[in-house]
PDB file of N, CA and C in Angstrom:
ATOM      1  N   UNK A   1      64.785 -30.350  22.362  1.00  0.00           N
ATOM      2  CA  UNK A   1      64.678 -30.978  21.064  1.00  0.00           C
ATOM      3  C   UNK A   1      65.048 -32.461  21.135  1.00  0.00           C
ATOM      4  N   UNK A   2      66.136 -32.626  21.966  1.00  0.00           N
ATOM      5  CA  UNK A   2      66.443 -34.172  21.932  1.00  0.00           C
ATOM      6  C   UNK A   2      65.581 -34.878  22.813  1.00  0.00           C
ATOM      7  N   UNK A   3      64.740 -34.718  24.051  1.00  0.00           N
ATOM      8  CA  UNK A   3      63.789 -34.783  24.522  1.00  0.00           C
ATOM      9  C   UNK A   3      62.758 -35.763  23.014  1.00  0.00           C
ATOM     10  N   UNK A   4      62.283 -34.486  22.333  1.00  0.00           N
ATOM     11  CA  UNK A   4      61.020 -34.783  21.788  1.00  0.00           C
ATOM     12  C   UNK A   4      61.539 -36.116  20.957  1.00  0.00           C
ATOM     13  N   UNK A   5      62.812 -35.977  20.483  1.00  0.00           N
ATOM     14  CA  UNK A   5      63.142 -36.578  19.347  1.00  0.00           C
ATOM     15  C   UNK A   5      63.569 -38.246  19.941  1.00  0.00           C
ATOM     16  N   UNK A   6      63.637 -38.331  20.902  1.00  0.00           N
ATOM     17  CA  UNK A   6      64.038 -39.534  22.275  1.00  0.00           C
ATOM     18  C   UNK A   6      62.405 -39.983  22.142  1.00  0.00           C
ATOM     19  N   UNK A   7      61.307 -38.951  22.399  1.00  0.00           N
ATOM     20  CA  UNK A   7      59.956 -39.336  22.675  1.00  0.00           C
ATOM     21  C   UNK A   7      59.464 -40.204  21.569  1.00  0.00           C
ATOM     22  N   UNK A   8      59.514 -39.942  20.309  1.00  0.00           N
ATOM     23  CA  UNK A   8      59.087 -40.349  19.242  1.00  0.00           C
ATOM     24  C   UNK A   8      60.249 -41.320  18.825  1.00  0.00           C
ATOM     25  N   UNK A   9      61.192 -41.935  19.079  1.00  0.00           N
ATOM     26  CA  UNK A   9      61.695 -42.889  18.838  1.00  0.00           C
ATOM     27  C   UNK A   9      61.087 -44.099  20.151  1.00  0.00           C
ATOM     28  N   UNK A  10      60.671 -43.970  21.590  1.00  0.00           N
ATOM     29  CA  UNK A  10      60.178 -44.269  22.350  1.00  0.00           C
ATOM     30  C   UNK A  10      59.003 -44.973  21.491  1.00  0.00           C
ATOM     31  N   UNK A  11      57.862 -44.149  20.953  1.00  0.00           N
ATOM     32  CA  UNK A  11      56.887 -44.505  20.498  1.00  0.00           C
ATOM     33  C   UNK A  11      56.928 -45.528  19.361  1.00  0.00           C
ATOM     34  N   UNK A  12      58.116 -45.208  18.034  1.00  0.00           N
ATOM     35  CA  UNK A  12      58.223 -46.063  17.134  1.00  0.00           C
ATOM     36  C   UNK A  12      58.737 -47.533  17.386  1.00  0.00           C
ATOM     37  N   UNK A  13      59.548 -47.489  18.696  1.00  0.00           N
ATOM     38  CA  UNK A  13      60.189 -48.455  18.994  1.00  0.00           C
ATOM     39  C   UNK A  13      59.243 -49.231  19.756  1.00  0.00           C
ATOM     40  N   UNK A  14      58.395 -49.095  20.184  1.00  0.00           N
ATOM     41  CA  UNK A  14      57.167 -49.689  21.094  1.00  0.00           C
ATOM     42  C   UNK A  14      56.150 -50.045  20.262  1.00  0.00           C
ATOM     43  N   UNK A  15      55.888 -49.717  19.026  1.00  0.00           N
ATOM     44  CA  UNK A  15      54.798 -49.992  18.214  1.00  0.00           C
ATOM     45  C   UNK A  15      55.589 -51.086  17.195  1.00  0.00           C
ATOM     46  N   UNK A  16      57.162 -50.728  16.985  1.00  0.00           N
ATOM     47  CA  UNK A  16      57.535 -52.226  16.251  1.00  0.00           C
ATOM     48  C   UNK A  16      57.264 -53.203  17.350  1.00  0.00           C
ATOM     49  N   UNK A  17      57.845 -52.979  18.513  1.00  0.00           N
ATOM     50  CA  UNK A  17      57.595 -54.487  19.286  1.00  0.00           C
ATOM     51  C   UNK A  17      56.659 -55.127  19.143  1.00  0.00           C
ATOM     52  N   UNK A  18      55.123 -54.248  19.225  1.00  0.00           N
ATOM     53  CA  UNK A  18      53.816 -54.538  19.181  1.00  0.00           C
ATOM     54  C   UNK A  18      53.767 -55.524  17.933  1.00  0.00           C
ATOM     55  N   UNK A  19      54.184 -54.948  16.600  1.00  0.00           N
ATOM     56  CA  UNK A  19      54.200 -55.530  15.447  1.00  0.00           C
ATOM     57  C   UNK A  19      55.379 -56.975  15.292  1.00  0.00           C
ATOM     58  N   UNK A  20      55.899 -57.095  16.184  1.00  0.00           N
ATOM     59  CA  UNK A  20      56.672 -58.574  16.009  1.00  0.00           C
ATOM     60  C   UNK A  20      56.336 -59.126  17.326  1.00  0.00           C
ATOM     61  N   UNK A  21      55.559 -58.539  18.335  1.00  0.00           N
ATOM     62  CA  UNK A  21      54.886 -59.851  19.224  1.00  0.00           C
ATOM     63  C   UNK A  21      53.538 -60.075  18.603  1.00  0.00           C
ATOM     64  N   UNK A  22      52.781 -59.269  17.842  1.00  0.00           N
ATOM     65  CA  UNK A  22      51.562 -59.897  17.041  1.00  0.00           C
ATOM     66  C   UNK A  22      51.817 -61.202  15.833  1.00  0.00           C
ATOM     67  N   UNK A  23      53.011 -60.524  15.103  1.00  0.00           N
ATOM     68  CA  UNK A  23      53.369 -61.780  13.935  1.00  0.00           C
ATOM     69  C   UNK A  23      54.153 -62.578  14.733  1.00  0.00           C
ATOM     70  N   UNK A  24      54.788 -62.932  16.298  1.00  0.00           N
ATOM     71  CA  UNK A  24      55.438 -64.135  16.852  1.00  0.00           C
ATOM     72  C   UNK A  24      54.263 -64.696  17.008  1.00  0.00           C
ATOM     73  N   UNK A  25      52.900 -64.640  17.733  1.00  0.00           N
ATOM     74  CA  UNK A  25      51.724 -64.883  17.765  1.00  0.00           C
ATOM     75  C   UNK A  25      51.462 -65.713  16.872  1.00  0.00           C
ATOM     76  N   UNK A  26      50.953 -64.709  15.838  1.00  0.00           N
ATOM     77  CA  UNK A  26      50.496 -65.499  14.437  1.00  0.00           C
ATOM     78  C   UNK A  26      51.485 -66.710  13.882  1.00  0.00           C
ATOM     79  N   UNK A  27      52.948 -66.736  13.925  1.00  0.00           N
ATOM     80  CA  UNK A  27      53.640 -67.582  13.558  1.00  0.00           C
ATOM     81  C   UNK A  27      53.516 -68.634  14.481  1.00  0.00           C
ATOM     82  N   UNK A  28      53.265 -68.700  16.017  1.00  0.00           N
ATOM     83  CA  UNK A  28      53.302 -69.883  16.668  1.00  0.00           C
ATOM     84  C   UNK A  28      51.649 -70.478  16.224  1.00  0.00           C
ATOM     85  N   UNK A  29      50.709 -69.970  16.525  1.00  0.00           N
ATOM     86  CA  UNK A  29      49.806 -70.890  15.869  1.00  0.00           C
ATOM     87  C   UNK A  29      49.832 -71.603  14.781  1.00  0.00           C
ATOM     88  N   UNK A  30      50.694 -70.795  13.746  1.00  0.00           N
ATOM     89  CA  UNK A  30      50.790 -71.610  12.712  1.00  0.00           C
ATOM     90  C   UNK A  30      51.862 -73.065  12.698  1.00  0.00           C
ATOM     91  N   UNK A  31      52.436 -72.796  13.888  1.00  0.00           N
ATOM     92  CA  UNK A  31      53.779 -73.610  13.711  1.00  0.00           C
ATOM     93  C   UNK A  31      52.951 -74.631  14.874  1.00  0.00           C
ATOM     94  N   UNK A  32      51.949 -74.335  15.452  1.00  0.00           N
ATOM     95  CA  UNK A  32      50.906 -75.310  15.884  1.00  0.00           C
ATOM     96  C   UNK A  32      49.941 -76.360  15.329  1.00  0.00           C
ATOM     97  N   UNK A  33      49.809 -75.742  14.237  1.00  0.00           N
ATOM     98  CA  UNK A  33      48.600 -76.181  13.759  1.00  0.00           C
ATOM     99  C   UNK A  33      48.906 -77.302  12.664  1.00  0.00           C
ATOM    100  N   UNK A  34      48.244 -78.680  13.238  1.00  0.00           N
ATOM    101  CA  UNK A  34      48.306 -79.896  12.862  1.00  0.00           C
ATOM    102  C   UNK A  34      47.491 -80.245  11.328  1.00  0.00           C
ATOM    103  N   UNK A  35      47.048 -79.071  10.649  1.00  0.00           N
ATOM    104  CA  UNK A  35      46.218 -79.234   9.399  1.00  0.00           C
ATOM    105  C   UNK A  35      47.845 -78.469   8.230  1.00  0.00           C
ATOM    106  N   UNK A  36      48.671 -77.887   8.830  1.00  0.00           N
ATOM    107  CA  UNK A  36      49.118 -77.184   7.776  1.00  0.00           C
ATOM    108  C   UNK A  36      50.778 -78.119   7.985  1.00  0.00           C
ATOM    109  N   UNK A  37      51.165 -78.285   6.290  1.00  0.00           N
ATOM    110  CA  UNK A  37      52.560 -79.226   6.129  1.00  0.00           C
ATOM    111  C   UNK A  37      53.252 -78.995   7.056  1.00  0.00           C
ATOM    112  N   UNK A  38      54.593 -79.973   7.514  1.00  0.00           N
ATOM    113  CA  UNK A  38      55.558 -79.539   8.171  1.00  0.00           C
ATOM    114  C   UNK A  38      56.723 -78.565   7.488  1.00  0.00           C
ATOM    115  N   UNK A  39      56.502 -78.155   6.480  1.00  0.00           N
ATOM    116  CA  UNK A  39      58.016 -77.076   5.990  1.00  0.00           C
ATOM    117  C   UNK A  39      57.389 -76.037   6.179  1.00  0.00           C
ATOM    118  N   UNK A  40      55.820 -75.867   6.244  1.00  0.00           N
ATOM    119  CA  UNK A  40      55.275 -74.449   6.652  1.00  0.00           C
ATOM    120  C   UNK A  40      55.225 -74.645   8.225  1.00  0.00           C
ATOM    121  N   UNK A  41      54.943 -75.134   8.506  1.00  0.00           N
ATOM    122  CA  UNK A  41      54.753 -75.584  10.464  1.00  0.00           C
ATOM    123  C   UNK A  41      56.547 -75.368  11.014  1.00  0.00           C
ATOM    124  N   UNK A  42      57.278 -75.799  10.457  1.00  0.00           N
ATOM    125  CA  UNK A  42      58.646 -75.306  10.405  1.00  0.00           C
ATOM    126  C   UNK A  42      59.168 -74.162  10.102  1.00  0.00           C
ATOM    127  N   UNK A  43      59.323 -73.760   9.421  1.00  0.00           N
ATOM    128  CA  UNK A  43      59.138 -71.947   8.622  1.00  0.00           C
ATOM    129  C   UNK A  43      58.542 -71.303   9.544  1.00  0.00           C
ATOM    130  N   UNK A  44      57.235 -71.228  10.165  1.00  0.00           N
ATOM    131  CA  UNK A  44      56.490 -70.329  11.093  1.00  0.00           C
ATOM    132  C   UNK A  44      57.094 -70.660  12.323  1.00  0.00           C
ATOM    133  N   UNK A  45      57.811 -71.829  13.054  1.00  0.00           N
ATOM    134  CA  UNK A  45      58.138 -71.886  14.114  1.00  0.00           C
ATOM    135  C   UNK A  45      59.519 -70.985  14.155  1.00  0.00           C
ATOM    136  N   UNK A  46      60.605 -71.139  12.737  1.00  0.00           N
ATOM    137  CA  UNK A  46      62.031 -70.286  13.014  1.00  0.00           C
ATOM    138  C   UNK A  46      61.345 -68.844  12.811  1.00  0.00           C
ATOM    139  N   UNK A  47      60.310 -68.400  12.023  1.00  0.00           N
ATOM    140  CA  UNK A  47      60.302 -66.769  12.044  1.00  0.00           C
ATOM    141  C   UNK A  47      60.046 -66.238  13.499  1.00  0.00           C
ATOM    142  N   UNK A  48      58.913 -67.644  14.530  1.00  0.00           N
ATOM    143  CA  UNK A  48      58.027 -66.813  15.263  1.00  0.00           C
ATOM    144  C   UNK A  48      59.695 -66.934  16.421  1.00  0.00           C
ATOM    145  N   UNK A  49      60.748 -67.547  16.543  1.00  0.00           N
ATOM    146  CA  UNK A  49      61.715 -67.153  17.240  1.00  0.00           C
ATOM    147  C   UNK A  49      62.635 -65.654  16.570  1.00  0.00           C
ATOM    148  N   UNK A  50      62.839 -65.607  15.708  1.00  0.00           N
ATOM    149  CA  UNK A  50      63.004 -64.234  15.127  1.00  0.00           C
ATOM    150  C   UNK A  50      62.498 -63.048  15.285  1.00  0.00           C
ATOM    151  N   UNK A  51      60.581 -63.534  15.176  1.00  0.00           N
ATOM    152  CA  UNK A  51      59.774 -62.194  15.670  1.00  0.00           C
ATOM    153  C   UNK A  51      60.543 -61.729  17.372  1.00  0.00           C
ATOM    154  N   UNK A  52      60.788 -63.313  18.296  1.00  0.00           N
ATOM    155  CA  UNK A  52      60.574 -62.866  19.295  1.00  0.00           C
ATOM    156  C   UNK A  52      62.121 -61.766  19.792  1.00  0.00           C
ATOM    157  N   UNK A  53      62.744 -62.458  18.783  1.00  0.00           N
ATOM    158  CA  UNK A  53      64.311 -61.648  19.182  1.00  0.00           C
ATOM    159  C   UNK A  53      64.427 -60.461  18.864  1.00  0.00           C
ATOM    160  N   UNK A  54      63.227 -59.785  17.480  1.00  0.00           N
ATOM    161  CA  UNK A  54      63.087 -58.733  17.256  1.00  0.00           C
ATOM    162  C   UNK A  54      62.350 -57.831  18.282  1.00  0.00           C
ATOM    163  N   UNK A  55      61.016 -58.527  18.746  1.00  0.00           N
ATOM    164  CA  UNK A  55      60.559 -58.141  19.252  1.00  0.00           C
ATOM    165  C   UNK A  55      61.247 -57.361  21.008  1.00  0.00           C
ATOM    166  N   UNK A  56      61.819 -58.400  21.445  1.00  0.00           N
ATOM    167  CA  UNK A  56      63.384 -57.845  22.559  1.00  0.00           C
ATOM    168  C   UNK A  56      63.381 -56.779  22.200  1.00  0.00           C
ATOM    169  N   UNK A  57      64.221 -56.844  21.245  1.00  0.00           N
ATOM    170  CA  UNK A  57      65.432 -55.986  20.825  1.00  0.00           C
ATOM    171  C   UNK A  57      64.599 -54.562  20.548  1.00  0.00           C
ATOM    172  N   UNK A  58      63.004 -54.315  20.146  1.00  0.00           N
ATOM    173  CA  UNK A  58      62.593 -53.396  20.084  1.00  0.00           C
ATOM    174  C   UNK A  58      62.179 -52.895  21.432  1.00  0.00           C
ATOM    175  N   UNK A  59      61.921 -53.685  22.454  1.00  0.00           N
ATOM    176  CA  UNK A  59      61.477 -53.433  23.749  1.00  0.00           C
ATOM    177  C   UNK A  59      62.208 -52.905  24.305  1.00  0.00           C
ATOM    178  N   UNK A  60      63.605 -53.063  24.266  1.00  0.00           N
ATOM    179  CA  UNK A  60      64.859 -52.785  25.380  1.00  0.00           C
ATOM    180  C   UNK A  60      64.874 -51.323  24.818  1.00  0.00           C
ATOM    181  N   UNK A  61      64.826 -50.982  23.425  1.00  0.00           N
ATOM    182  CA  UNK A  61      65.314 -49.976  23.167  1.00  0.00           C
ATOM    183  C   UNK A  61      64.339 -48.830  23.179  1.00  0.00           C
ATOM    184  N   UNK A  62      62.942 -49.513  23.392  1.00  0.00           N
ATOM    185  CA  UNK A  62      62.300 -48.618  23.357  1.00  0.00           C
ATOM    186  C   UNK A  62      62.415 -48.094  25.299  1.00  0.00           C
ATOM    187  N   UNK A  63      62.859 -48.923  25.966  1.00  0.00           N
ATOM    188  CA  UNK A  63      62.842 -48.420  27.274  1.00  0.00           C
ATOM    189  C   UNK A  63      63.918 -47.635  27.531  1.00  0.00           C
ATOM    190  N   UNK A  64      64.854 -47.642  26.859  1.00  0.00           N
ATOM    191  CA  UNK A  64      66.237 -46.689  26.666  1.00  0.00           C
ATOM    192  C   UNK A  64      65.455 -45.255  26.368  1.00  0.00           C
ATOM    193  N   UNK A  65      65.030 -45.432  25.340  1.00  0.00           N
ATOM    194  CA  UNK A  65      64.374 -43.802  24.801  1.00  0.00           C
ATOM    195  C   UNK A  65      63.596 -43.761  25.923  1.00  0.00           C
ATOM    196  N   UNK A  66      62.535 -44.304  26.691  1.00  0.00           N
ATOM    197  CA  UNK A  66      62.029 -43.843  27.626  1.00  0.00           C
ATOM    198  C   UNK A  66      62.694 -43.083  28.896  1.00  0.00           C
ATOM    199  N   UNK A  67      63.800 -43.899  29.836  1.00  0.00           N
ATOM    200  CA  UNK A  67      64.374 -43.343  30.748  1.00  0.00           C
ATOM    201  C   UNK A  67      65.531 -42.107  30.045  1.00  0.00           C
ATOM    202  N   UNK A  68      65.878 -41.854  28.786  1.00  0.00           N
ATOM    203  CA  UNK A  68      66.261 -40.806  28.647  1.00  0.00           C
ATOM    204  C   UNK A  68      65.490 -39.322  28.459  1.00  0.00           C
ATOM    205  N   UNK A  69      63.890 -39.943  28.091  1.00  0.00           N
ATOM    206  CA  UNK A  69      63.105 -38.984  28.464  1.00  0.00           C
ATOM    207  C   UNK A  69      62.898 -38.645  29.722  1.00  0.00           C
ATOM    208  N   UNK A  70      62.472 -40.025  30.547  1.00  0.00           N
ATOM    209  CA  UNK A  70      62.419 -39.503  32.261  1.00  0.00           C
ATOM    210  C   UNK A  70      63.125 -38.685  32.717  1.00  0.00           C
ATOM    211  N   UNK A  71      64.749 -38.218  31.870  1.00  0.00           N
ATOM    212  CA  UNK A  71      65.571 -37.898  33.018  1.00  0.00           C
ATOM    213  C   UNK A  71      65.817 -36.232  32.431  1.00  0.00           C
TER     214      UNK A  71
END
């Protein structure tokens, strides 16, 4: 049971990462892009460091649930 329940936190935790390295993405272009103000070009540059710390923080843990499944 703790198996399955390790598996599916594995999975949720790997699909948030997915979802805050897509919006770090989207936030650095925006924090690129020379047509849009600087308080939005600013704003998208602090979230897309946020996405990326989230994004970590979902990775590591999703590899935790993994090797406790491996084992």
């Amino acid at each position: 049971m703790e198996t399955a329940k390790q598996a599916v936190n594995y999975v949720s935790e790997t699909i948030q990462g997915a979802a805050s390295g897509a919006s770090k993405e989207a936030n650095k272009q925006v924090a690129k892009d020379g047509n849009v103000d600087v308080s939005t070009r600013l704003s998208a540059a602090k979230d897309a460091v946020g996405d990326k710390l989230e994004e970590s923080g979902h990775n590591s843990k999703a590899e935790v649930h993994k090797q406790y499944v491996k084992n």
